[in-house]
N, C-alpha and C. Protein backbone atom coordinates (compact mmCIF):
# COMPACT_ATOMS: atom_id res chain seq x y z
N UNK A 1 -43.95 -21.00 -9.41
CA UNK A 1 -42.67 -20.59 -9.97
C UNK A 1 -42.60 -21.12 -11.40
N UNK A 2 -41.96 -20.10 -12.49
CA UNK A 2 -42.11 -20.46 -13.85
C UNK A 2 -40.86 -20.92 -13.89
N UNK A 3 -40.34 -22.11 -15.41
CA UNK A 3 -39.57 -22.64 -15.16
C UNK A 3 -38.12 -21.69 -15.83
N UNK A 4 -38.51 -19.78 -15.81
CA UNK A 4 -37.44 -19.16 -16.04
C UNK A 4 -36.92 -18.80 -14.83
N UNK A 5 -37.69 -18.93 -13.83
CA UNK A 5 -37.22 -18.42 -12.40
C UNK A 5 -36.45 -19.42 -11.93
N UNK A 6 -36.93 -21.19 -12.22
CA UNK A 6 -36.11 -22.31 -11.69
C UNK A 6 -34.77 -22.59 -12.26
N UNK A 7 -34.61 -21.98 -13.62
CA UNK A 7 -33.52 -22.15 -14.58
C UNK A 7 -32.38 -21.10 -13.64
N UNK A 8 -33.11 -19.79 -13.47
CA UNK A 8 -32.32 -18.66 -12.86
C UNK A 8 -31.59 -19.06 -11.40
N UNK A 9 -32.62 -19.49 -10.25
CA UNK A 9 -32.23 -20.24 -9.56
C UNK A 9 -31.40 -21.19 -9.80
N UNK A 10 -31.26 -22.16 -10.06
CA UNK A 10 -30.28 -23.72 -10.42
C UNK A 10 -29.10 -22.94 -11.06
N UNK A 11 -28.76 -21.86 -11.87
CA UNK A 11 -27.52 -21.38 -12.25
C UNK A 11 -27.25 -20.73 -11.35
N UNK A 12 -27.79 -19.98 -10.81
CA UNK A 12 -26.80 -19.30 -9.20
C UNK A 12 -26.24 -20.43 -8.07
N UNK A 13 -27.16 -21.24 -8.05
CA UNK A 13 -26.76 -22.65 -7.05
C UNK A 13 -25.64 -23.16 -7.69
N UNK A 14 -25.44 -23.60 -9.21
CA UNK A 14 -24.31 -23.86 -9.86
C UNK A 14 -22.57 -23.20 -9.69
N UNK A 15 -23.49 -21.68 -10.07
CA UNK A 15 -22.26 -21.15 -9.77
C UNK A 15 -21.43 -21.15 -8.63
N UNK A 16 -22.54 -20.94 -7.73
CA UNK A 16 -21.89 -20.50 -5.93
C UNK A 16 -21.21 -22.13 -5.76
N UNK A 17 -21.83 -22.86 -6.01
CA UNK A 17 -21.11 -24.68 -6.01
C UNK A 17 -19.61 -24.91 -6.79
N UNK A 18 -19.27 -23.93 -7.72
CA UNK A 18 -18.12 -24.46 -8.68
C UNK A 18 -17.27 -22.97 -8.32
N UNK A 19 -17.54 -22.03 -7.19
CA UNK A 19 -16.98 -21.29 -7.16
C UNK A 19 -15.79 -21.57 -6.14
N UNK A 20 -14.29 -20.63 -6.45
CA UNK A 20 -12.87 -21.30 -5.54
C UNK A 20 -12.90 -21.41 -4.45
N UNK A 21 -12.51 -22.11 -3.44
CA UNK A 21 -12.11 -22.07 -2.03
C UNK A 21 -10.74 -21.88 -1.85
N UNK A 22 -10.81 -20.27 -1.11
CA UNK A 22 -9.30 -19.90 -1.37
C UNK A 22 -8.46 -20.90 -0.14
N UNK A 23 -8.56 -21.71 0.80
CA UNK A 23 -7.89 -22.44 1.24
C UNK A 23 -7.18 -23.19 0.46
N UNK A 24 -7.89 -23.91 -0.87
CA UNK A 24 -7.41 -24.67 -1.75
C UNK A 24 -6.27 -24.24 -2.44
N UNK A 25 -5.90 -22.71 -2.39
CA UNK A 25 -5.11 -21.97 -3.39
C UNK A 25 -3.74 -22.49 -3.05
N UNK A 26 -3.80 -22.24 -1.98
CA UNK A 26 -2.41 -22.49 -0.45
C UNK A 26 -1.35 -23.34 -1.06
N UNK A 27 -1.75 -24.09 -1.88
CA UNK A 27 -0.91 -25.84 -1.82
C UNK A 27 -0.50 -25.37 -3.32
N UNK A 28 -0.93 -24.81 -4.09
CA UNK A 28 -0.50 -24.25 -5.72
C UNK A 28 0.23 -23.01 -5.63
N UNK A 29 0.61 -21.90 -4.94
CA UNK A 29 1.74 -21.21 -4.58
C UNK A 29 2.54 -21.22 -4.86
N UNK A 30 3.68 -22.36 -4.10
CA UNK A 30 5.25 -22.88 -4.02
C UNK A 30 5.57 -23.15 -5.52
N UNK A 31 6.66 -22.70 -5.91
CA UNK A 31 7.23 -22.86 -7.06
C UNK A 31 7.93 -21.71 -7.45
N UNK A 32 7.91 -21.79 -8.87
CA UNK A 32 8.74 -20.54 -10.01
C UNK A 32 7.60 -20.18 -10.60
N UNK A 33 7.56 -18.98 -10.71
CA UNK A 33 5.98 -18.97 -11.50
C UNK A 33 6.93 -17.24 -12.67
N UNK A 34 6.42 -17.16 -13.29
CA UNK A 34 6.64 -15.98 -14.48
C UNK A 34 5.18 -15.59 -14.75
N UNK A 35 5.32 -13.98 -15.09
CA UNK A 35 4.39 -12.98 -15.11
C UNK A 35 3.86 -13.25 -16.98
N UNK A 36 2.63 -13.13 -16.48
CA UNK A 36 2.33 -13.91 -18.32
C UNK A 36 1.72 -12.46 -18.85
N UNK A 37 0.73 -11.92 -17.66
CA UNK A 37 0.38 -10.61 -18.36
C UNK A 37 -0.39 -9.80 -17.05
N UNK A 38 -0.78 -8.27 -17.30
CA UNK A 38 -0.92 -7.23 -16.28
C UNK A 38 -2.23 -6.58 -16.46
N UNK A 39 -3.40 -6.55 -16.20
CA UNK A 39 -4.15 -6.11 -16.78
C UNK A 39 -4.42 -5.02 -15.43
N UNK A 40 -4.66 -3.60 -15.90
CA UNK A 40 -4.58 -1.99 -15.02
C UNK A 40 -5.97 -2.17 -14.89
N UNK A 41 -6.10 -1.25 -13.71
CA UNK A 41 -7.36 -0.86 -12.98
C UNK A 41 -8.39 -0.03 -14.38
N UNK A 42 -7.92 0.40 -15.26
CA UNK A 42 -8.24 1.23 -16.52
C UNK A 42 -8.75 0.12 -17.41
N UNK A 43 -8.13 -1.06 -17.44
CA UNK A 43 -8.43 -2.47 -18.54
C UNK A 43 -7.52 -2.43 -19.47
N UNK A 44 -5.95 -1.48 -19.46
CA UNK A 44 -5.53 -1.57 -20.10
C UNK A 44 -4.51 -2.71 -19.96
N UNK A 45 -3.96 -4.04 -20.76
CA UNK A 45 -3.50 -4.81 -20.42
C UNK A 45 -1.82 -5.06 -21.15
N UNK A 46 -0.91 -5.53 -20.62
CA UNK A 46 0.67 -5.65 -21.33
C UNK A 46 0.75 -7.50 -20.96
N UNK A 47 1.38 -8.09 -21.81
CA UNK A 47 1.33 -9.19 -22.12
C UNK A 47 3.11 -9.36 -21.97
N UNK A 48 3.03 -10.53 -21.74
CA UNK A 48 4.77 -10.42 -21.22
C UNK A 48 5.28 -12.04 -21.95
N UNK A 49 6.06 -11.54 -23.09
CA UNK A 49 6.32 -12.89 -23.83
C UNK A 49 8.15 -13.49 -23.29
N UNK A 50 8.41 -12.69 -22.77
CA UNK A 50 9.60 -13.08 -22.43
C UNK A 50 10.39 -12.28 -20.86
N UNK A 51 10.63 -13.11 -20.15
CA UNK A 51 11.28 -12.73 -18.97
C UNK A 51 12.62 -12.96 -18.16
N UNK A 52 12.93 -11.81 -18.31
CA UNK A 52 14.73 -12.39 -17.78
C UNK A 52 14.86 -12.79 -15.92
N UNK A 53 13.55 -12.64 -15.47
CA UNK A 53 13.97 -13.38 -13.88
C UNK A 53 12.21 -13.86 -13.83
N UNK A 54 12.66 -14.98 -12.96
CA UNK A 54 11.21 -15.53 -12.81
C UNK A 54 11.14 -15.44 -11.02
N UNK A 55 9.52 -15.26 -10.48
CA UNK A 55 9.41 -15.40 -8.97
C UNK A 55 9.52 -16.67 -8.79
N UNK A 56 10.41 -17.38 -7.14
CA UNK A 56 10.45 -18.03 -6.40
C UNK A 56 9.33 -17.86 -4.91
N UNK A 57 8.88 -18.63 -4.92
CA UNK A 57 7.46 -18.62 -3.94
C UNK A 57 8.05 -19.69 -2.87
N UNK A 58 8.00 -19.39 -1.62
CA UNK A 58 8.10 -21.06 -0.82
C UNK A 58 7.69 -20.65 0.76
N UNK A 59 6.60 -21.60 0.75
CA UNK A 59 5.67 -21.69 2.15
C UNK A 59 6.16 -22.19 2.77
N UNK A 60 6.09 -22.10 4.43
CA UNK A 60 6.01 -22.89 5.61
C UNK A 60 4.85 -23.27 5.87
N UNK A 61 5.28 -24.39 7.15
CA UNK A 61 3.73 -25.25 7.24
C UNK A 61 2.99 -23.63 8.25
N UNK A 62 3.48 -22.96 8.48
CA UNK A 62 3.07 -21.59 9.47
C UNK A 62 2.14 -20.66 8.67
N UNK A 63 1.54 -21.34 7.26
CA UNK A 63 1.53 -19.68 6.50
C UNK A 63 2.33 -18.84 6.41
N UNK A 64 3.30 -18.63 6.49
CA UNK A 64 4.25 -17.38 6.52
C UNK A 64 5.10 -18.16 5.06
N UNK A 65 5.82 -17.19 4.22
CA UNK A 65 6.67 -17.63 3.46
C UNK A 65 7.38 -16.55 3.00
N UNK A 66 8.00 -16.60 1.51
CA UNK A 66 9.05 -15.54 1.08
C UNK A 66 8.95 -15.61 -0.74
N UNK A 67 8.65 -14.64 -0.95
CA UNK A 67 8.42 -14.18 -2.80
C UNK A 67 10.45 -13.81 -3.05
N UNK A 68 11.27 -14.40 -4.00
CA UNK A 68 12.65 -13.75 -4.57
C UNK A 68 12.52 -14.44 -6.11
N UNK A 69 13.02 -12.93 -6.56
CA UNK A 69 13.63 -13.01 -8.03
C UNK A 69 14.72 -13.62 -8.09
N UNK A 70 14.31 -14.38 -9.29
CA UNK A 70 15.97 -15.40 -9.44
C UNK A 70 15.74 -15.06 -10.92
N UNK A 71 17.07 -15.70 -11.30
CA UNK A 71 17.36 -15.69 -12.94
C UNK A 71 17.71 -17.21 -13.12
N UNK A 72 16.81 -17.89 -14.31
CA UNK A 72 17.28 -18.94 -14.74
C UNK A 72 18.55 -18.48 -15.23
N UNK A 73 19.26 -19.68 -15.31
CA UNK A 73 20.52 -19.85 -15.95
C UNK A 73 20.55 -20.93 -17.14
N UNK A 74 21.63 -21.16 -18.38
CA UNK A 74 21.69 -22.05 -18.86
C UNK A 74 21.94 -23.73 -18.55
N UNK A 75 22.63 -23.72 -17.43
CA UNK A 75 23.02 -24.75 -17.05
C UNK A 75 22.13 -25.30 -15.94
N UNK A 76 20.62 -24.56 -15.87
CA UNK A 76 19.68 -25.14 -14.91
C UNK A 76 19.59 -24.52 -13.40
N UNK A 77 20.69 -23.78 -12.69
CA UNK A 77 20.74 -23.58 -12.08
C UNK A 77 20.01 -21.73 -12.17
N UNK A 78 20.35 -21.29 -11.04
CA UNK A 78 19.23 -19.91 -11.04
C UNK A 78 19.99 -18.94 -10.00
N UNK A 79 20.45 -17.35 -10.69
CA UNK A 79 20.79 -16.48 -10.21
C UNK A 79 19.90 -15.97 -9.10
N UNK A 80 20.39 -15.46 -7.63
CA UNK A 80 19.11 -15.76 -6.85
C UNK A 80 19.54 -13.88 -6.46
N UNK A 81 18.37 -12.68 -6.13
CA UNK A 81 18.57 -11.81 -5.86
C UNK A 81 18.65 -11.60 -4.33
N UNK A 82 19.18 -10.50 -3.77
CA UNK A 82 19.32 -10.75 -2.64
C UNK A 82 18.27 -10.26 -2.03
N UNK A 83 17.41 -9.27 -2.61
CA UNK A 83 16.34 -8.99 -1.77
C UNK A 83 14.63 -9.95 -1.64
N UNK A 84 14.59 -10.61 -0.48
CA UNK A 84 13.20 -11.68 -0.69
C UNK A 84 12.24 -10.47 0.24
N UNK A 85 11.04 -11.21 -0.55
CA UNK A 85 9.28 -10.45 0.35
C UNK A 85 9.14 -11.73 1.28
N UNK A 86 9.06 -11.18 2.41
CA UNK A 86 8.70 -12.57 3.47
C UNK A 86 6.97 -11.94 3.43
N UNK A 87 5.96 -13.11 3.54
CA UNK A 87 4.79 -12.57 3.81
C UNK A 87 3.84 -13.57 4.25
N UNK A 88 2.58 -13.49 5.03
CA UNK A 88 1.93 -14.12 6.01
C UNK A 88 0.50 -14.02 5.03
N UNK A 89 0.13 -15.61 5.04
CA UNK A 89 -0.98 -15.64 4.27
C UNK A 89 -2.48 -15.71 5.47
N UNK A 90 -3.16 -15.06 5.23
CA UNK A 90 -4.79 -14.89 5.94
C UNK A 90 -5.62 -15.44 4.66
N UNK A 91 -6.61 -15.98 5.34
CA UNK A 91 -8.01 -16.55 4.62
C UNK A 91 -8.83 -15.13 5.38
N UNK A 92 -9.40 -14.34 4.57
CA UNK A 92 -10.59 -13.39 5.21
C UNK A 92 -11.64 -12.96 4.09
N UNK A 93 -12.65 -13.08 4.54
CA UNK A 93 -14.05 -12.70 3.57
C UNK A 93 -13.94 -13.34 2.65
N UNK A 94 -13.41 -14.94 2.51
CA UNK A 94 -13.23 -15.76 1.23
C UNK A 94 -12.49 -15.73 0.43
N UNK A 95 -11.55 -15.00 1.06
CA UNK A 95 -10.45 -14.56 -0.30
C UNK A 95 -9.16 -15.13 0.94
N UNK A 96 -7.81 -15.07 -0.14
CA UNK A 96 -6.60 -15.72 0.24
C UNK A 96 -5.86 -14.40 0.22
N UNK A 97 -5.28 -13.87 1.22
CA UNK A 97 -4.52 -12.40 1.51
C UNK A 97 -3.01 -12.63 1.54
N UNK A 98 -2.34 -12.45 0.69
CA UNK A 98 -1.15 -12.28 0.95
C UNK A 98 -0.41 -11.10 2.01
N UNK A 99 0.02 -11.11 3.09
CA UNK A 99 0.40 -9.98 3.23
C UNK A 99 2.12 -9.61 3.34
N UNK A 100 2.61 -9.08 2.56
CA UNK A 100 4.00 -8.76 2.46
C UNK A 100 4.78 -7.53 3.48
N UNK A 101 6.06 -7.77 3.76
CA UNK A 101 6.87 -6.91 4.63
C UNK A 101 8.03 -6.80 4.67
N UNK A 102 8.40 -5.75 4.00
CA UNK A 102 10.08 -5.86 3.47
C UNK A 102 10.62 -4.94 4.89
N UNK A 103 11.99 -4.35 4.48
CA UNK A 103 12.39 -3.29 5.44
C UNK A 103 12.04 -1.62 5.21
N UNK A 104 11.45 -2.07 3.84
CA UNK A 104 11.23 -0.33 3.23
C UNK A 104 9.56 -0.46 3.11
N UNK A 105 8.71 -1.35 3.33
CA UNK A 105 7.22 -1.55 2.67
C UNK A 105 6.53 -2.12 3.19
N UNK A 106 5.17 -2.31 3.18
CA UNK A 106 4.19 -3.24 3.59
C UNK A 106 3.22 -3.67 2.12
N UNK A 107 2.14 -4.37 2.26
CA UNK A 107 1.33 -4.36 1.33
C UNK A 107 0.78 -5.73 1.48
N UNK A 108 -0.56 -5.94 0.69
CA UNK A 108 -1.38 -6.87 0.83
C UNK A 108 -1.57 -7.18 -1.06
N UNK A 109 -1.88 -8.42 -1.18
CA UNK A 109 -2.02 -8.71 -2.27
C UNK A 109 -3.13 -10.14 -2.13
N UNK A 110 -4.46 -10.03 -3.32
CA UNK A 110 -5.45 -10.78 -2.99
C UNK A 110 -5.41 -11.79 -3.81
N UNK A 111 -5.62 -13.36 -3.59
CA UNK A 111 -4.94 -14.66 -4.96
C UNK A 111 -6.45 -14.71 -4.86
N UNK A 112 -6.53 -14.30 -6.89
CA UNK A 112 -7.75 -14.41 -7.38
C UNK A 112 -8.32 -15.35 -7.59
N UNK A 113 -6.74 -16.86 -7.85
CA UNK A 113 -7.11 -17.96 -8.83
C UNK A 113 -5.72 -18.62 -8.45
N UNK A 114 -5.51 -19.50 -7.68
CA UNK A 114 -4.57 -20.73 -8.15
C UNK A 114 -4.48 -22.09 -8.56
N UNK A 115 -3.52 -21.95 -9.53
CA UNK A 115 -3.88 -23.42 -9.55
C UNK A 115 -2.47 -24.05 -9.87
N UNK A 116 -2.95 -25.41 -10.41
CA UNK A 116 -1.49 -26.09 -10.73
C UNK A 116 -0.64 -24.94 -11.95
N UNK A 117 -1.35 -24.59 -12.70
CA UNK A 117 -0.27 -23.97 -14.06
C UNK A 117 -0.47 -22.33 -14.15
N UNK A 118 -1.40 -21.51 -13.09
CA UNK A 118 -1.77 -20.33 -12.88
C UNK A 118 -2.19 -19.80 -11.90
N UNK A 119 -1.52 -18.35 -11.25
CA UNK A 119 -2.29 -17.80 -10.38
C UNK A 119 -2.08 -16.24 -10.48
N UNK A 120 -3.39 -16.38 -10.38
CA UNK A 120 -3.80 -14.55 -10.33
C UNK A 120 -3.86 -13.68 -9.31
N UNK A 121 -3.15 -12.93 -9.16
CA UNK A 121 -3.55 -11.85 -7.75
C UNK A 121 -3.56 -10.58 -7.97
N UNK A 122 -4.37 -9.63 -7.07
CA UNK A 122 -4.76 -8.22 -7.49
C UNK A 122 -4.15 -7.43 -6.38
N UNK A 123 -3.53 -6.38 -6.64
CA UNK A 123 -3.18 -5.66 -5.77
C UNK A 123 -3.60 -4.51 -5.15
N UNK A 124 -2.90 -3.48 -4.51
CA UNK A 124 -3.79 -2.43 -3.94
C UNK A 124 -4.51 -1.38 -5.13
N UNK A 125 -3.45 -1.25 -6.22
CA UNK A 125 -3.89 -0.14 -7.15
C UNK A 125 -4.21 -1.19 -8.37
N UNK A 126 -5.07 -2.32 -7.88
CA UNK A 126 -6.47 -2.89 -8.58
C UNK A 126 -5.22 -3.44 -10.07
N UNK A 127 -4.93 -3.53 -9.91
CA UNK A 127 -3.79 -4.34 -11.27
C UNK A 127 -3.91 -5.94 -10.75
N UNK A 128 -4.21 -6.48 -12.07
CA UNK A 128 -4.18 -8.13 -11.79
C UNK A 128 -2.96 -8.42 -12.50
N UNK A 129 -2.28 -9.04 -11.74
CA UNK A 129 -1.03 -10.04 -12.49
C UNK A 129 -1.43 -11.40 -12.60
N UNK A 130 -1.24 -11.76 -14.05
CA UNK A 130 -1.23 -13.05 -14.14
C UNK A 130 -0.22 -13.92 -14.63
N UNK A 131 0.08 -15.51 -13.77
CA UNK A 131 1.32 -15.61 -13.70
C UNK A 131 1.20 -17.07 -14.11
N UNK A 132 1.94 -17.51 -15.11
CA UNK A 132 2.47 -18.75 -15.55
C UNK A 132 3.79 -19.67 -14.60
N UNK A 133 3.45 -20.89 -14.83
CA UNK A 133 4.22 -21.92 -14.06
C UNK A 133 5.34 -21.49 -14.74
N UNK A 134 7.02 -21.19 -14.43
CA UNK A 134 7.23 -20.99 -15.65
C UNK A 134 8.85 -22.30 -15.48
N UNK A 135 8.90 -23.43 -16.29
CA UNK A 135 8.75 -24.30 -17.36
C UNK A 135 10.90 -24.06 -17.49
N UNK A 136 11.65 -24.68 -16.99
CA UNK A 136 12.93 -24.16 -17.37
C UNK A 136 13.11 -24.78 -18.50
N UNK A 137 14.11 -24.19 -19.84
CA UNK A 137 14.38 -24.33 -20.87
C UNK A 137 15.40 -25.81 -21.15
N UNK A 138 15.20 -26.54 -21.61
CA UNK A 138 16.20 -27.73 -21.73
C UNK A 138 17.01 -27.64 -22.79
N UNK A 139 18.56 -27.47 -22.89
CA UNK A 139 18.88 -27.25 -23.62
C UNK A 139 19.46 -28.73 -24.07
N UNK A 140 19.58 -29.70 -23.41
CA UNK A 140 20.35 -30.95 -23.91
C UNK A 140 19.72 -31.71 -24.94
């Protein structure tokens, strides 16, 4: 073996070693998170510099949890909408499955990437959202 084949080797071992374990994602979820940007199944992408409601995320120890739009407010507190996504998280084929269920919908959504300050997920019509911690404004 030449040492371009051992180089080739040792970077695939690298990679597959530093690659996510979507179990890990699970625990970076819960929070407020805001849509930072959208990139389409086409590559065409929209960037989102400002947002008037941010998602609320919050797990049970069951896997099961609930996605609602709220609106920060000035005074810290947060306009809450009335309609929430309750949805049941699966680990399958290495990936972290969201699956959502309203009274009008179903749908699955796949977490590409979480972490403490970002998480990415792709949906059925291949659109990645990517989503910022999002950070309430201090006005004092």
């Amino acid at each position: 073996m030449n040492s371009k084949h051992l180089l080739y080797i040792l970077g695939i071992l690298f990679l597959n070693s530093c690659s996510n374990n979507p179990e890990t994602f699970v625990e970076h979820l819960e929070g407020y998170w805001e849509i930072e940007e959208v990139t389409l199944a086409d590559g065409s992408k929209r960037s989102y510099t400002y947002n008037d409601t941010v998602d609320y995320i919050e797990i049970s120890d069951s896997l099961t949890g609930f996605r609602i739009k709220v609106k920060p407010l000035f005074d810290g507190s947060y306009e809450t909408s009335k309609d929430s996504e309750q949805f049941t998280i699966k680990i399958e084929n290495d990936s972290l499955n969201l699956y959502y269920k309203t009274p009008f919908d179903t749908w699955k959504e796949t977490v590409l990437l979480a972490t403490e300050d970002q998480i990415k997920v792709i949906n059925k019509n291949k659109a990645v959202f990517l989503y910022k911690r999002f950070i309430p404004i201090d006005i004092e």
